[in-house]
Protein backbone atom coordinates (compact mmCIF):
# COMPACT_ATOMS: atom_id res chain seq x y z
CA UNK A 1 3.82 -9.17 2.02
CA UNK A 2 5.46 -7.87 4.87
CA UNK A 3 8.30 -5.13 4.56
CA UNK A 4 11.12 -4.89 6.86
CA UNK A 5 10.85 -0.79 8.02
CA UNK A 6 11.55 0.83 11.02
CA UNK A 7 8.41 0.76 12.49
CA UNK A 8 8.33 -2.44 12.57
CA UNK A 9 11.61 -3.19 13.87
CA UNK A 10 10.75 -0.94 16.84
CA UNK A 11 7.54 -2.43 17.51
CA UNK A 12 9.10 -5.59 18.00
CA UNK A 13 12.33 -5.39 19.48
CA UNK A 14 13.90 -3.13 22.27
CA UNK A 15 16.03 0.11 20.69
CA UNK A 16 19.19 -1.33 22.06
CA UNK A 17 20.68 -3.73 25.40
CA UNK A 18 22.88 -2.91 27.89
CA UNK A 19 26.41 -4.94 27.68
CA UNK A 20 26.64 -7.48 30.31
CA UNK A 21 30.28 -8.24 30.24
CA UNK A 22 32.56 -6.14 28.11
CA UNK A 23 33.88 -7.78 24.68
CA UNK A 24 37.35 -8.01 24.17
CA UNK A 25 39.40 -4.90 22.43
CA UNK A 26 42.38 -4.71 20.87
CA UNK A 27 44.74 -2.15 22.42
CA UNK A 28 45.38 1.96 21.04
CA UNK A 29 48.78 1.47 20.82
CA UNK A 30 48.36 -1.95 18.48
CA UNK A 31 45.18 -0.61 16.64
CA UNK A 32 47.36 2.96 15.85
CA UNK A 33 50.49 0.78 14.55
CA UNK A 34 48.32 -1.07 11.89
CA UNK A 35 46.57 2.13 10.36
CA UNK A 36 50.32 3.32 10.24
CA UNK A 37 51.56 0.48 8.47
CA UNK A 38 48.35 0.69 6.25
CA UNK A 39 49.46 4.24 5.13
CA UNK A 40 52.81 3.40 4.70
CA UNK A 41 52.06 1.12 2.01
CA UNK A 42 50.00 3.62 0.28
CA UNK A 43 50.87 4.32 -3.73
CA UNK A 44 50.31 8.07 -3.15
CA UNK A 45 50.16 10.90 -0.62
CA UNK A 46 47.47 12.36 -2.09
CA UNK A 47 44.76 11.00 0.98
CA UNK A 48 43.61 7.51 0.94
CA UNK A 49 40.38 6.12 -0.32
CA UNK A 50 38.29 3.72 2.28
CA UNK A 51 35.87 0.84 0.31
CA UNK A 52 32.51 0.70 2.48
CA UNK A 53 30.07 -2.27 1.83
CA UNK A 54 28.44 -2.22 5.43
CA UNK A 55 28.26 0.78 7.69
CA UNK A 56 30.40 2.92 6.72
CA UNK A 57 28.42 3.49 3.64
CA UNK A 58 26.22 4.91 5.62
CA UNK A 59 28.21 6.55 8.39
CA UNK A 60 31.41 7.41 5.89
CA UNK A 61 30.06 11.13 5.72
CA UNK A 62 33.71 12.56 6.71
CA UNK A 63 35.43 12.41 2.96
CA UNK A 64 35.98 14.91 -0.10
CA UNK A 65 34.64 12.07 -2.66
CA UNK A 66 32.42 9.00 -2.89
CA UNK A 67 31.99 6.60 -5.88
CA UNK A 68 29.60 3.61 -6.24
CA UNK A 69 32.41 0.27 -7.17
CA UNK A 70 32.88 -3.03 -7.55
CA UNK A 71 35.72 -5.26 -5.57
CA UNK A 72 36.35 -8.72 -7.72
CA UNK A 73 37.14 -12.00 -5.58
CA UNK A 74 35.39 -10.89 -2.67
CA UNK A 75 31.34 -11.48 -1.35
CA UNK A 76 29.80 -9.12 1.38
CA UNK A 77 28.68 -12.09 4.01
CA UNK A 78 26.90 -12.48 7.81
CA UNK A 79 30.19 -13.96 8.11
CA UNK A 80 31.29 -12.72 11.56
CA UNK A 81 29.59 -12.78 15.23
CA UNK A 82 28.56 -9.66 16.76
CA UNK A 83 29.02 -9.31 20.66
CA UNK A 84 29.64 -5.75 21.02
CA UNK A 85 27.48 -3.44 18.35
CA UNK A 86 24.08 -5.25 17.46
CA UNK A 87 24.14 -8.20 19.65
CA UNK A 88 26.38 -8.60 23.00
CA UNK A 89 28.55 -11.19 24.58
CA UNK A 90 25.94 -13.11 25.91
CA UNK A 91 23.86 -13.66 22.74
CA UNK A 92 25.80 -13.02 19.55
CA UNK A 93 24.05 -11.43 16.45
CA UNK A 94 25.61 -11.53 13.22
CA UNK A 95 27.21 -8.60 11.01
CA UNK A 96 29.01 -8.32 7.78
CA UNK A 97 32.34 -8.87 6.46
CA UNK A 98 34.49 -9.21 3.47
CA UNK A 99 35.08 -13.10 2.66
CA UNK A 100 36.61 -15.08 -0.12
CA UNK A 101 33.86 -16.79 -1.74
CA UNK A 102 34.98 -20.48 -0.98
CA UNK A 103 35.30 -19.46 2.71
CA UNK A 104 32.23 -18.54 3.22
CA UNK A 105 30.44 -21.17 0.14
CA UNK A 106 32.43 -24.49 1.26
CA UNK A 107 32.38 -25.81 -2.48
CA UNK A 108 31.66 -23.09 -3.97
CA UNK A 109 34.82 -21.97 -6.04
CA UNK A 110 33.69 -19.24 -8.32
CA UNK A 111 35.07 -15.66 -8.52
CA UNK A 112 32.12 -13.41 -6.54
CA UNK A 113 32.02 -9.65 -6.59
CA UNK A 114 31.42 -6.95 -4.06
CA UNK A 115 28.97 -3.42 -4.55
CA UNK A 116 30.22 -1.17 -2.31
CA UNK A 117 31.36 3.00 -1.88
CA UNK A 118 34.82 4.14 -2.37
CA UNK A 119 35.43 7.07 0.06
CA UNK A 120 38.42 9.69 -0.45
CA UNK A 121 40.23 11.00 2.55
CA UNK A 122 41.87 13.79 2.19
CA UNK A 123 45.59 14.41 2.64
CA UNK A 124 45.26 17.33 5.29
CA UNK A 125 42.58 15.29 7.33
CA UNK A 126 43.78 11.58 6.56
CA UNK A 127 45.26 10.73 10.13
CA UNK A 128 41.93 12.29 12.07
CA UNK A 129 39.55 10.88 9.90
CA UNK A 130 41.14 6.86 9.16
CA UNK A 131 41.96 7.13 12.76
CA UNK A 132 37.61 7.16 13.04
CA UNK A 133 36.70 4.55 10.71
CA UNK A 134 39.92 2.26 12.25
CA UNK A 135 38.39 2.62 15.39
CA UNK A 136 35.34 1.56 14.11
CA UNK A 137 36.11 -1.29 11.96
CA UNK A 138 39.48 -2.68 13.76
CA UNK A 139 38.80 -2.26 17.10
CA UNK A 140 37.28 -5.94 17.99
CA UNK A 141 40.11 -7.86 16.62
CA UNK A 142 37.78 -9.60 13.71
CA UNK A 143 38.66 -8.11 10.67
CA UNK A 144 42.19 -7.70 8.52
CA UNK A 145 42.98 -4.55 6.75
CA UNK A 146 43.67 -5.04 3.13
CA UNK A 147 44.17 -3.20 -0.08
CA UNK A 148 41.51 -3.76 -2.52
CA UNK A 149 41.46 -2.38 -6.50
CA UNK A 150 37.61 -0.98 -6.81
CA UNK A 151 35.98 -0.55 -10.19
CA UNK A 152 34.65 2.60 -10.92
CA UNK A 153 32.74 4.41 -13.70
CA UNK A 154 35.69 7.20 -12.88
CA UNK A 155 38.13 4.63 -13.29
CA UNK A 156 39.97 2.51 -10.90
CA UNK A 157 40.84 3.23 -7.32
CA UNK A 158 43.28 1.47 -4.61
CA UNK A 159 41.51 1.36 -1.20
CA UNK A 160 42.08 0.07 2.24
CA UNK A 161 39.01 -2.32 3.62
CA UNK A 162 38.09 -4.34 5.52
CA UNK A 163 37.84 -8.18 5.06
CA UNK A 164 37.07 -10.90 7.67
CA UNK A 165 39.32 -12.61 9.59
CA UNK A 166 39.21 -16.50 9.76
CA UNK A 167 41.36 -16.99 12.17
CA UNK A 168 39.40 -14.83 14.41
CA UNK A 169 37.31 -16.90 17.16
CA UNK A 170 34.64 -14.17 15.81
CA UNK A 171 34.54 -15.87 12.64
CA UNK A 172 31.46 -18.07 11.80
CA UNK A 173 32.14 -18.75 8.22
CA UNK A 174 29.54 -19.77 6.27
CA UNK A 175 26.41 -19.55 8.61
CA UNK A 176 22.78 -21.18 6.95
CA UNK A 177 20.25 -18.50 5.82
CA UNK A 178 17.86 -19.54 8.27
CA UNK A 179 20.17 -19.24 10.92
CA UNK A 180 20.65 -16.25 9.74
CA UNK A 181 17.16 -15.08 9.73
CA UNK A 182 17.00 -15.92 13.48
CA UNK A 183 19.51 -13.93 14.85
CA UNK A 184 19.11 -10.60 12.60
CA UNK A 185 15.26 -11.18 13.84
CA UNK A 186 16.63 -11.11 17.47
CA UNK A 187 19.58 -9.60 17.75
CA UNK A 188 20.25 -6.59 19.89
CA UNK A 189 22.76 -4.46 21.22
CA UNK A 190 24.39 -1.48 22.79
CA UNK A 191 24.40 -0.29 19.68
CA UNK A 192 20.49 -1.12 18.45
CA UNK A 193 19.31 -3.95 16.37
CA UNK A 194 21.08 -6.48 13.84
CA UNK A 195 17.48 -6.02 11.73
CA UNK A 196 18.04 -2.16 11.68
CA UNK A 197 21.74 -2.40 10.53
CA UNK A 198 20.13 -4.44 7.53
CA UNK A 199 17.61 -2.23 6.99
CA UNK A 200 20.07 0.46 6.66
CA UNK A 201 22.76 -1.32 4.76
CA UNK A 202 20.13 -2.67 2.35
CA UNK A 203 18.58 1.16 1.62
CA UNK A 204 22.00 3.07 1.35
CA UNK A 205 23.37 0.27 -1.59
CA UNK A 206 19.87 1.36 -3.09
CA UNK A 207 20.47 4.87 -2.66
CA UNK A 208 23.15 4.29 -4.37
CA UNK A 209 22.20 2.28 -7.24
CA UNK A 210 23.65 -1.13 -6.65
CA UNK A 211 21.13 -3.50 -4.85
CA UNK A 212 22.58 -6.31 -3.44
CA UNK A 213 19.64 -9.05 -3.89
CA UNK A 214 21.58 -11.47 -1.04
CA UNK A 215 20.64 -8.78 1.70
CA UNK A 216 17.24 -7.85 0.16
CA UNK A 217 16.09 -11.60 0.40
CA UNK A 218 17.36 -11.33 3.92
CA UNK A 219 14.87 -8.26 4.39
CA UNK A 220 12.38 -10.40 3.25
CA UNK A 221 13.09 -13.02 5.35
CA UNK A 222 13.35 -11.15 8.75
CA UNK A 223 10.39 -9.13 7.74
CA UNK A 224 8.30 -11.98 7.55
CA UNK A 225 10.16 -13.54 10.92
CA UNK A 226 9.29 -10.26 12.74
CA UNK A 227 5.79 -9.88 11.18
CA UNK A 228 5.14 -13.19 12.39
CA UNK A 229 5.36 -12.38 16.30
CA UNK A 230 2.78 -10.27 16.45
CA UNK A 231 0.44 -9.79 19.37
């Protein structure tokens, strides 16, 4: 069976694309009043914690704390279209968000669950270090900052993340697997390959002890897509 690793990612895809033409962006100015109104409605002033299910699980490194949770209500999708990070404006990848099961399952009305990290800020650094992972996160439009309660073994945290948008013309709902499978086999951006953002996603919630068997079958899948085109 073929694995999905680095190696073979590289041997079949280029490292990243250039953008062709630019994506759109929301504006500084809006981007800095919604992380304001996000730590307004804080419970405490004691930092802020930051749930990661995608990247920032395993680009999050700026934090006093980390602790493996669970969100209720909410499934970690290929919900959104990527035209600025791992595919580009003129071909679209794929990458994760935060969707209500139904939205993302048509019929499908039952309560999912979400593995992800819960990262503390720290008071003295809050504004510096949100004002990073906002950038990140908010800054193409496609995503709606919410406050989630995380399960813990520590207990229960409140924590900003990050859940998709439908409204957003990003939003591609509930895409089919195989679909799927072709455009994190092909996708590529300025900012490297939709396969390597799953292969990275997929070994951080193993290094940290909560598989998610949705994006492993996906690793399978591509694996097998990419393993397929050779020579």
């Amino acid at each position: 069976m073929t694995i999905l690793t680095r190696a073979l990612i590289e041997a079949r895809l280029p490292l990243t694309v250039a953008a062709g033409a630019q994506p759109a962006t929301v504006p500084e100015a809006e981007l800095r009043r919604g992380m304001g109104r996000v730590l307004d409605e804080r419970r405490t002033t004691d930092g802020i914690w930051v749930f990661a299910y995608g990247a920032l699980i395993w680009t999050g490194d700026a934090n006093d704390a980390a602790r493996p949770g669970t969100v209720d209500g909410l499934v970690r999708r290929y919900c959104i279209w990527d035209n600025r990070n791992r595919g580009t404006v003129e071909q679209p990848a794929l990458t994760l968000g935060l969707a209500e099961t139904r939205s993302v399952c048509g019929w499908d009305r039952r309560p999912g669950a979400c593995g992800g990290v819960a990262y503390h800020l720290a008071e003295d650094t809050v504004q510096d270090t949100l004002w990073t992972v906002w950038k990140q996160e908010m800054s193409g439009g496609y995503y709606t900052a919410e406050w989630v309660d995380v399960a813990t073994e520590a207990g229960p945290v409140a924590a900003v993340t990050f859940v998709a948008d439908p409204r957003h013309p990003l939003y591609a709902g509930a895409v089919p697997e195989s679909e799927i499978v072709d455009l994190l086999a092909a996708g590529v951006g300025p900012g490297g390959t939709a396969a390597s953002y799953l292969l990275q996603t997929a070994d951080a919630l193993r290094g940290w002890g909560i598989p998610d068997p949705d994006l492993e079958q996906l690793e399978a899948a591509v694996a097998q897509r990419l393993g397929a085109a050779r020579g």
